[in-house]
C-alpha atoms as a PDB file:
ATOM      1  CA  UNK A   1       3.366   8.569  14.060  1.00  0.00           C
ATOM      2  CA  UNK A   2       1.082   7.968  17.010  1.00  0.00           C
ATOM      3  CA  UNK A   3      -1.731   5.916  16.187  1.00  0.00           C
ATOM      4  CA  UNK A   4      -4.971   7.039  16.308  1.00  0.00           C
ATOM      5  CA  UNK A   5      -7.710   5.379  19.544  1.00  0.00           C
ATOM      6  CA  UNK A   6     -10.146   2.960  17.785  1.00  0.00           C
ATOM      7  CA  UNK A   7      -8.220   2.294  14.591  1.00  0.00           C
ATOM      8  CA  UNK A   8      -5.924  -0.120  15.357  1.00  0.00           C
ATOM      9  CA  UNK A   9      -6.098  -2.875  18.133  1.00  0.00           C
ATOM     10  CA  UNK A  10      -3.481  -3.396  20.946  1.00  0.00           C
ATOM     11  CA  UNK A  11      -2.408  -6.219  23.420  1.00  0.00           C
ATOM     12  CA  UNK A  12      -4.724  -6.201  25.887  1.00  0.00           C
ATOM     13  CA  UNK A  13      -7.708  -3.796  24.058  1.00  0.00           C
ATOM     14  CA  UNK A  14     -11.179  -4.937  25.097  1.00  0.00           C
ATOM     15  CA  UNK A  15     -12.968  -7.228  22.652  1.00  0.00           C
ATOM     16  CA  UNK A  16     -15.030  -4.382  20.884  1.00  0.00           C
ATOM     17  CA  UNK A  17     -12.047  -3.037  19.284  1.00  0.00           C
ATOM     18  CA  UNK A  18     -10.745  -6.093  18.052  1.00  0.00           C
ATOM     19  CA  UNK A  19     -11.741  -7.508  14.717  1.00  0.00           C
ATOM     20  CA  UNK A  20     -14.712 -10.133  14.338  1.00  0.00           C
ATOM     21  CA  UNK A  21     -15.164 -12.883  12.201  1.00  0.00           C
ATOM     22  CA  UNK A  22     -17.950 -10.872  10.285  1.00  0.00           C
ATOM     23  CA  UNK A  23     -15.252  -9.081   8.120  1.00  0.00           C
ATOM     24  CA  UNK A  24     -14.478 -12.713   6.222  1.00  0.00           C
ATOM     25  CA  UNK A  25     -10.388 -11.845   7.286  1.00  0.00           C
ATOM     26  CA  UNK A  26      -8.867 -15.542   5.820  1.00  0.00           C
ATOM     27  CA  UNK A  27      -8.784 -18.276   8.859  1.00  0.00           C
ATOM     28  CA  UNK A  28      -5.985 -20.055   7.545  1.00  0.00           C
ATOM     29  CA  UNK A  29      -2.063 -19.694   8.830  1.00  0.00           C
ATOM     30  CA  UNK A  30       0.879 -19.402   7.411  1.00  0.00           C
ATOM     31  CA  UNK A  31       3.291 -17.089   5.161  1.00  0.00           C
ATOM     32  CA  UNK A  32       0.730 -17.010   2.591  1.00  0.00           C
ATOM     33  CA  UNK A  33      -1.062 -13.938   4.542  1.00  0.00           C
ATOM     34  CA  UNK A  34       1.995 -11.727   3.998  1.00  0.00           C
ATOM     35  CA  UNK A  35       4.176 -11.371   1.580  1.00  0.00           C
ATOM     36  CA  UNK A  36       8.043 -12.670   1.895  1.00  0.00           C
ATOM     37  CA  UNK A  37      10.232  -9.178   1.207  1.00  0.00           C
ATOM     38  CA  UNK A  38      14.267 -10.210   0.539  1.00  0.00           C
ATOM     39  CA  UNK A  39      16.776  -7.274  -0.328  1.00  0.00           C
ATOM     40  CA  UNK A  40      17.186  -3.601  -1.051  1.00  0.00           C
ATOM     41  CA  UNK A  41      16.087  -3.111  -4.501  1.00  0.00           C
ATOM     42  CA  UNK A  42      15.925  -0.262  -7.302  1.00  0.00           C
ATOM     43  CA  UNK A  43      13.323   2.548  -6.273  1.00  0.00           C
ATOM     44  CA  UNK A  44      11.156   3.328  -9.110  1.00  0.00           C
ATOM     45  CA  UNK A  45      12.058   6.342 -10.532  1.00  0.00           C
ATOM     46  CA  UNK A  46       8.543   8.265 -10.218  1.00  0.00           C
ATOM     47  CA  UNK A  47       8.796   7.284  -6.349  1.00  0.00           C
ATOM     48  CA  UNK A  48      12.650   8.483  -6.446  1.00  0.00           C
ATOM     49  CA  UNK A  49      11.538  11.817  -7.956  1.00  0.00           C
ATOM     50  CA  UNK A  50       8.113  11.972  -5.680  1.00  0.00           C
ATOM     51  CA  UNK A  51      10.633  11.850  -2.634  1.00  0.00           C
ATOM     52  CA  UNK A  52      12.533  14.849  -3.959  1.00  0.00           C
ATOM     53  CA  UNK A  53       9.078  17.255  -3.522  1.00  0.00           C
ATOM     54  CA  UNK A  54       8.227  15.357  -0.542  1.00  0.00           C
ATOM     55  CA  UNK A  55      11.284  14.561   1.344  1.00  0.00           C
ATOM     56  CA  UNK A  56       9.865  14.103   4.841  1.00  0.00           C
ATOM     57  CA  UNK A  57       7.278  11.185   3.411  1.00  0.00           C
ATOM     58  CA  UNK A  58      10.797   9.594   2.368  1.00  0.00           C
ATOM     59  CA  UNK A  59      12.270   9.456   5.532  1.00  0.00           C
ATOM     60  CA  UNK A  60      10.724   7.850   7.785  1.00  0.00           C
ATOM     61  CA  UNK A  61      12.447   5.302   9.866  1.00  0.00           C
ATOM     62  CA  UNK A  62      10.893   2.802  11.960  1.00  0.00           C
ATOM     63  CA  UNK A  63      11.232  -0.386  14.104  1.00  0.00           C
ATOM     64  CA  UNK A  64      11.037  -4.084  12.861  1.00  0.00           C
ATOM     65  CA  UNK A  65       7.813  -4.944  14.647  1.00  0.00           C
ATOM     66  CA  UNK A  66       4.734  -6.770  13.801  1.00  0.00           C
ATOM     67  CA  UNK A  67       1.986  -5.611  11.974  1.00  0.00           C
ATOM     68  CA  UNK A  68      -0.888  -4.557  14.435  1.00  0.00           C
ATOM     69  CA  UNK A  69      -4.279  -5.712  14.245  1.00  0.00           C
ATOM     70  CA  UNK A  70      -7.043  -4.253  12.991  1.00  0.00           C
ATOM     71  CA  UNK A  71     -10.217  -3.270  14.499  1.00  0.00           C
ATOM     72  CA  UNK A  72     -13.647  -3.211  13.163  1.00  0.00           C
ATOM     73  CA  UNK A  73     -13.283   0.574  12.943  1.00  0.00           C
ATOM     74  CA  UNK A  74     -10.182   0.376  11.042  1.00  0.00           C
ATOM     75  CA  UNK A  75     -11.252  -2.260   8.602  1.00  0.00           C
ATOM     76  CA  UNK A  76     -14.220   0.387   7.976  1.00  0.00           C
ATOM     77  CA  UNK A  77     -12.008   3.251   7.434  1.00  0.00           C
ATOM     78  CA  UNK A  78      -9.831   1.211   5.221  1.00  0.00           C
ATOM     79  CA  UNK A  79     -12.361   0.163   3.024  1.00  0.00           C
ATOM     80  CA  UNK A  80     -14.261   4.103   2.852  1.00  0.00           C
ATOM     81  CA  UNK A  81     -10.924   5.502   1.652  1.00  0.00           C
ATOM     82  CA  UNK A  82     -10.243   2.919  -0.840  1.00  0.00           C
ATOM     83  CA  UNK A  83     -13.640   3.216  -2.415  1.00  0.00           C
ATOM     84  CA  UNK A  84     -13.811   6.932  -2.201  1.00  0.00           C
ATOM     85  CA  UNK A  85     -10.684   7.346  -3.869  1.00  0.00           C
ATOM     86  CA  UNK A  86     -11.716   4.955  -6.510  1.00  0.00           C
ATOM     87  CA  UNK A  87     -14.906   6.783  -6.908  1.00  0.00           C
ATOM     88  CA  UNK A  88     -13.609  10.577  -6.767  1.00  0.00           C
ATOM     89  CA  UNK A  89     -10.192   9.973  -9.545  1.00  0.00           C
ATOM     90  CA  UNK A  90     -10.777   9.862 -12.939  1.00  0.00           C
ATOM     91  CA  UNK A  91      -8.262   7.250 -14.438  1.00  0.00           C
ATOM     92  CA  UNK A  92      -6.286   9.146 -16.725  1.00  0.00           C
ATOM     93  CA  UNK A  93      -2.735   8.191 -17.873  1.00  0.00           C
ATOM     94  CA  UNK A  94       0.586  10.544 -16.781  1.00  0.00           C
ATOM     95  CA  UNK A  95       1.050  11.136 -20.540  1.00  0.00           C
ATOM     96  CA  UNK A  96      -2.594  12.648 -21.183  1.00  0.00           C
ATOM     97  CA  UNK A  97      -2.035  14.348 -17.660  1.00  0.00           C
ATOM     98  CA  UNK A  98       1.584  15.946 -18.090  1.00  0.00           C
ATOM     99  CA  UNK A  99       2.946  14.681 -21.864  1.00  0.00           C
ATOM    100  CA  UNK A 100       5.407  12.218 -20.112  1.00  0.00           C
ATOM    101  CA  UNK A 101       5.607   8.612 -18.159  1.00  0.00           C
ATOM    102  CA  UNK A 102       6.253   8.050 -14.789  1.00  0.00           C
ATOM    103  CA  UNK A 103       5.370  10.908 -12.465  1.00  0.00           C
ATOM    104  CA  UNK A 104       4.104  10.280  -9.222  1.00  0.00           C
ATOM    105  CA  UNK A 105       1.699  12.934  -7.515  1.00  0.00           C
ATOM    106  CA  UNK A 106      -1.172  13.214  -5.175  1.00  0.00           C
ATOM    107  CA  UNK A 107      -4.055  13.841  -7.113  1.00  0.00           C
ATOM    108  CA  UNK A 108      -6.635  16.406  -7.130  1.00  0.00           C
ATOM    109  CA  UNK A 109      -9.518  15.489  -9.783  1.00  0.00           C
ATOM    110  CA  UNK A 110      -7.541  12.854 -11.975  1.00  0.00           C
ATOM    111  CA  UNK A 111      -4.288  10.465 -11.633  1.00  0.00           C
ATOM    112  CA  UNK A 112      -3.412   7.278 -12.368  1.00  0.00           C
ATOM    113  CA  UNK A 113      -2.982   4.045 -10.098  1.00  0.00           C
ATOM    114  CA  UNK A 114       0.460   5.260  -8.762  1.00  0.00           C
ATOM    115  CA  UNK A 115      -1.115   8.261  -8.227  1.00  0.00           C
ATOM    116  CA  UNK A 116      -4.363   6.696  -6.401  1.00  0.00           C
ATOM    117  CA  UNK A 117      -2.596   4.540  -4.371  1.00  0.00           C
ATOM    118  CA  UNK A 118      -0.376   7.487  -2.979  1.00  0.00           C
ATOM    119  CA  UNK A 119      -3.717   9.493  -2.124  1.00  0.00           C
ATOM    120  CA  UNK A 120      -5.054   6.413  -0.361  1.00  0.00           C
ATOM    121  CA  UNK A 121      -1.752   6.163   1.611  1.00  0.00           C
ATOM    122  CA  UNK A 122      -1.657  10.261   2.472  1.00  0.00           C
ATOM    123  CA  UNK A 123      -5.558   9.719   3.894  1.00  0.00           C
ATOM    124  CA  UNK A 124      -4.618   6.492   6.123  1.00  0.00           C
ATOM    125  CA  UNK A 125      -1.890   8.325   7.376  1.00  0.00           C
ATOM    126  CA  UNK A 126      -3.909  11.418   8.409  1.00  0.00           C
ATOM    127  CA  UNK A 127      -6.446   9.067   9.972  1.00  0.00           C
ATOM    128  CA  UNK A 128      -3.932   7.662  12.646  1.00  0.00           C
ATOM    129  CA  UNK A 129      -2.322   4.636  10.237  1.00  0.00           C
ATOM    130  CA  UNK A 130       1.065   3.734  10.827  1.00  0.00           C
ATOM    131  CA  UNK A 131       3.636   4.814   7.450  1.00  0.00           C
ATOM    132  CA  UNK A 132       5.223   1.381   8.264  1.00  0.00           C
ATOM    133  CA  UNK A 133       1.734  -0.230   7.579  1.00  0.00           C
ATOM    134  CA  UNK A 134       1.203   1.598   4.370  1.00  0.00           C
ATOM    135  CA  UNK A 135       3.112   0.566   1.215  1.00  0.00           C
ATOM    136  CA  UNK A 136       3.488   1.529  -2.155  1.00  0.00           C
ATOM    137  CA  UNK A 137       3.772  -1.607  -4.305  1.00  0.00           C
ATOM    138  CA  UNK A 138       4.728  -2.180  -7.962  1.00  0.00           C
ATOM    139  CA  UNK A 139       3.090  -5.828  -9.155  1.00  0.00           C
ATOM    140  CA  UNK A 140       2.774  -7.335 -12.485  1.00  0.00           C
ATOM    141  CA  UNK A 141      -1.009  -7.668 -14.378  1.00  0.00           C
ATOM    142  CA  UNK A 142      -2.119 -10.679 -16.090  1.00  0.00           C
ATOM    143  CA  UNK A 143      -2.053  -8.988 -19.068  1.00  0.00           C
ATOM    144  CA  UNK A 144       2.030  -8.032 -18.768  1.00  0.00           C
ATOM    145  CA  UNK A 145       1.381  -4.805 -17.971  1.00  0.00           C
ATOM    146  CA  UNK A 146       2.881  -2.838 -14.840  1.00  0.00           C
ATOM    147  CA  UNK A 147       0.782  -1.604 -11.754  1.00  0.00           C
ATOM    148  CA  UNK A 148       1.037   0.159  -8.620  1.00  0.00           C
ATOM    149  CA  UNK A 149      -1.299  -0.555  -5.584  1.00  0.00           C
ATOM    150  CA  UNK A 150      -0.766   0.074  -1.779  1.00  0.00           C
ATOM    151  CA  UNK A 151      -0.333  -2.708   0.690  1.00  0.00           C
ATOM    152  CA  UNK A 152      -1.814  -2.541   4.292  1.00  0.00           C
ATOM    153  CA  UNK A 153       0.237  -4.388   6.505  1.00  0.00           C
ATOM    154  CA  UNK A 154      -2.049  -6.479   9.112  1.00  0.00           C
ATOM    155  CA  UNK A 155      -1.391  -8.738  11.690  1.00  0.00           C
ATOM    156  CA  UNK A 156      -4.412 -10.909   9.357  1.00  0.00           C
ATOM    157  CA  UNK A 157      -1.914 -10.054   6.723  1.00  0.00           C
ATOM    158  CA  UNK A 158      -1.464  -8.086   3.900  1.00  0.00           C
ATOM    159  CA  UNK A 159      -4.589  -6.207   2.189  1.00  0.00           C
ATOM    160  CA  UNK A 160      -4.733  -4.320  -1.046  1.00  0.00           C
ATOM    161  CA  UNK A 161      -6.021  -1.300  -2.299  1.00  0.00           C
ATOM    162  CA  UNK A 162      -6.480  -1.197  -5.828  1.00  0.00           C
ATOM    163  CA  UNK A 163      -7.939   1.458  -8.056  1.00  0.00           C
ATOM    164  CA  UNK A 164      -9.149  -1.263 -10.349  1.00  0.00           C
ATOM    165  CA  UNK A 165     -10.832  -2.965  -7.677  1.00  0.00           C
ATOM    166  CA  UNK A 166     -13.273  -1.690  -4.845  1.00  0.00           C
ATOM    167  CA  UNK A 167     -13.014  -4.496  -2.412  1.00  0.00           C
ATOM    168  CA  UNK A 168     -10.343  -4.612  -0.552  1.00  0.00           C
ATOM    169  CA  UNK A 169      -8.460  -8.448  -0.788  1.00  0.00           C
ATOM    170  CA  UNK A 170      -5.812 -10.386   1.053  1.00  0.00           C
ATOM    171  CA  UNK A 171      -2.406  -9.998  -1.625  1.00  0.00           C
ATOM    172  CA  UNK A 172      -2.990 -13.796  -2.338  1.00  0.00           C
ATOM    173  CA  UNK A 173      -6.613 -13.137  -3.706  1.00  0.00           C
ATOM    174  CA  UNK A 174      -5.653 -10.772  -6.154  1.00  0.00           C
ATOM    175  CA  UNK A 175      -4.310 -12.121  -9.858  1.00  0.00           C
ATOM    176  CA  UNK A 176      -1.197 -10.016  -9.950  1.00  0.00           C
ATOM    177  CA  UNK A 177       2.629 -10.886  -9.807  1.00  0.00           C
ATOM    178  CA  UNK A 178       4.185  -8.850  -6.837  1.00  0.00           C
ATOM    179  CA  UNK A 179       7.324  -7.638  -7.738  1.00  0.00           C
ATOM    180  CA  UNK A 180       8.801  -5.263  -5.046  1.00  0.00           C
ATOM    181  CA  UNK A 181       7.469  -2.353  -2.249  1.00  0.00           C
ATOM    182  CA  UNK A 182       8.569   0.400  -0.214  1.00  0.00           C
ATOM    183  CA  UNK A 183      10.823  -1.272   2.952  1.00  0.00           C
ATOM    184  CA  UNK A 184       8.747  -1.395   6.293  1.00  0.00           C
ATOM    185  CA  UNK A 185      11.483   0.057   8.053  1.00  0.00           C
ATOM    186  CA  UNK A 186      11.999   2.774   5.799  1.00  0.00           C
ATOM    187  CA  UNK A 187      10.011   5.161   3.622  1.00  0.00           C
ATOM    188  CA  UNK A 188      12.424   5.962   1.096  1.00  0.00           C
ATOM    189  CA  UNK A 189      13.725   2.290   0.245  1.00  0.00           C
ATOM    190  CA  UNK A 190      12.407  -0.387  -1.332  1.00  0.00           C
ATOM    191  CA  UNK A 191      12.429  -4.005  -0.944  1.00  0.00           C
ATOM    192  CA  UNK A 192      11.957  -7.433  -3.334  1.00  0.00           C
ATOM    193  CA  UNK A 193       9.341  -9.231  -3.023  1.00  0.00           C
ATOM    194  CA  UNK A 194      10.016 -13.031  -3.018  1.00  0.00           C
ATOM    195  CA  UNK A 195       7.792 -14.266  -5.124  1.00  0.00           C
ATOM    196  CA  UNK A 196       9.985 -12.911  -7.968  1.00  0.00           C
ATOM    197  CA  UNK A 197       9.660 -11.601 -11.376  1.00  0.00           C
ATOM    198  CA  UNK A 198      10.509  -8.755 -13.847  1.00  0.00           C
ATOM    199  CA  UNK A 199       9.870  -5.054 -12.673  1.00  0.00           C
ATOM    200  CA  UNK A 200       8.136  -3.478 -15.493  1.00  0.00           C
ATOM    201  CA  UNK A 201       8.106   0.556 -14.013  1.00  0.00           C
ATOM    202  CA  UNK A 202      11.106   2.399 -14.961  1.00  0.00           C
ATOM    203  CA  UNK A 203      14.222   2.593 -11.671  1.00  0.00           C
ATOM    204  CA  UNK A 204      16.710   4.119 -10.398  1.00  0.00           C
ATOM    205  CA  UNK A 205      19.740   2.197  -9.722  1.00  0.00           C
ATOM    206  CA  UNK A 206      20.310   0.917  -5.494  1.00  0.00           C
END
């Protein structure tokens, strides 16, 4: 997908595009800022059955590159649809919604955080963001409990949007376990994340 003028910055963009140190984006270096992805893993099986409706959202393929960074106009946009999604969803569970677990779908008035996080995705997309930039990821609460969320890929590292949390925070400043996300380089797979741990969503076998 071509990426829209003004959202993202590129090698050689003039300084107004490029991000400032107003937007607090962490100083320090270091894998820490992203997060470490190993294998091919399960797909969860709401995603698996999400990619059966929407098959072209599945397969997209694209190039191992670096993350691009992101300008002042992106970080805006990024936070707007993050908090307008958060704002305009009423949290409500897939079993009060459709009588069963596990069903992934855009939502219209009310979802839940798989849900949310695949609305925020559609809207980044539609505003010039990269699909490769934009992944679904399944992470661990404090509490136990499982939870989806969508992971910005940045070349300041890797942001989260969270429909439990309006501020949009570096992975590392959020208190959940990461457990796996969809595969930069392709849509329809997903990928461990390092860091470890038991998946908690229901999956699909590799």
């Amino acid at each position: 997908m071509k990426k829209a003028a003004g959202v993202w910055g590129v090698a050689g963009a003039i300084c107004a595009l490029m991000m400032t140190a107003s937007h607090a984006i962490p100083a320090q270096a270091g894998p820490s800022l992203w997060m470490q992805t190993g294998a091919i893993t399960s797909q969860p099986i709401g995603h698996y059955e999400f990619c059966q409706k929407y098959k072209d959202e599945c397969e997209v393929k694209s190039r191992s590159v670096m993350p691009p960074k992101v300008t002042d106009h992106g970080w805006a946009v990024i936070r707007d649809v993050n908090a307008t999604v958060n704002r305009t969803i009423t949290p409500m569970t897939d079993q009060e919604l459709y009588g069963k677990d596990e069903v992934w779908a855009y939502p219209t008035t009310a979802g839940d955080c798989e849900d949310m996080a695949l609305l925020k995705r559609k809207m980044l997309m539609e505003k010039g963001f990269s699909a490769s930039d934009l992944l679904m990821t399944v992470v661990r609460k404090p509490d136990g409990e499982g939870h989806a969320v969508l992971t910005v890929r940045t070349a300041q590292g890797d942001f989260i949007l969270d429909n439990l949390e309006d501020q949009v925070k570096l992975w590392t400043d959020t208190p959940y376990r990461f457990l796996k996300r969809q595969a930069a380089f392709h849509s329809g797979r997903w990928v461990t994340i390092e860091n470890g741990g038991e998946v908690l969503v229901g999956s699909v076998g590799k």
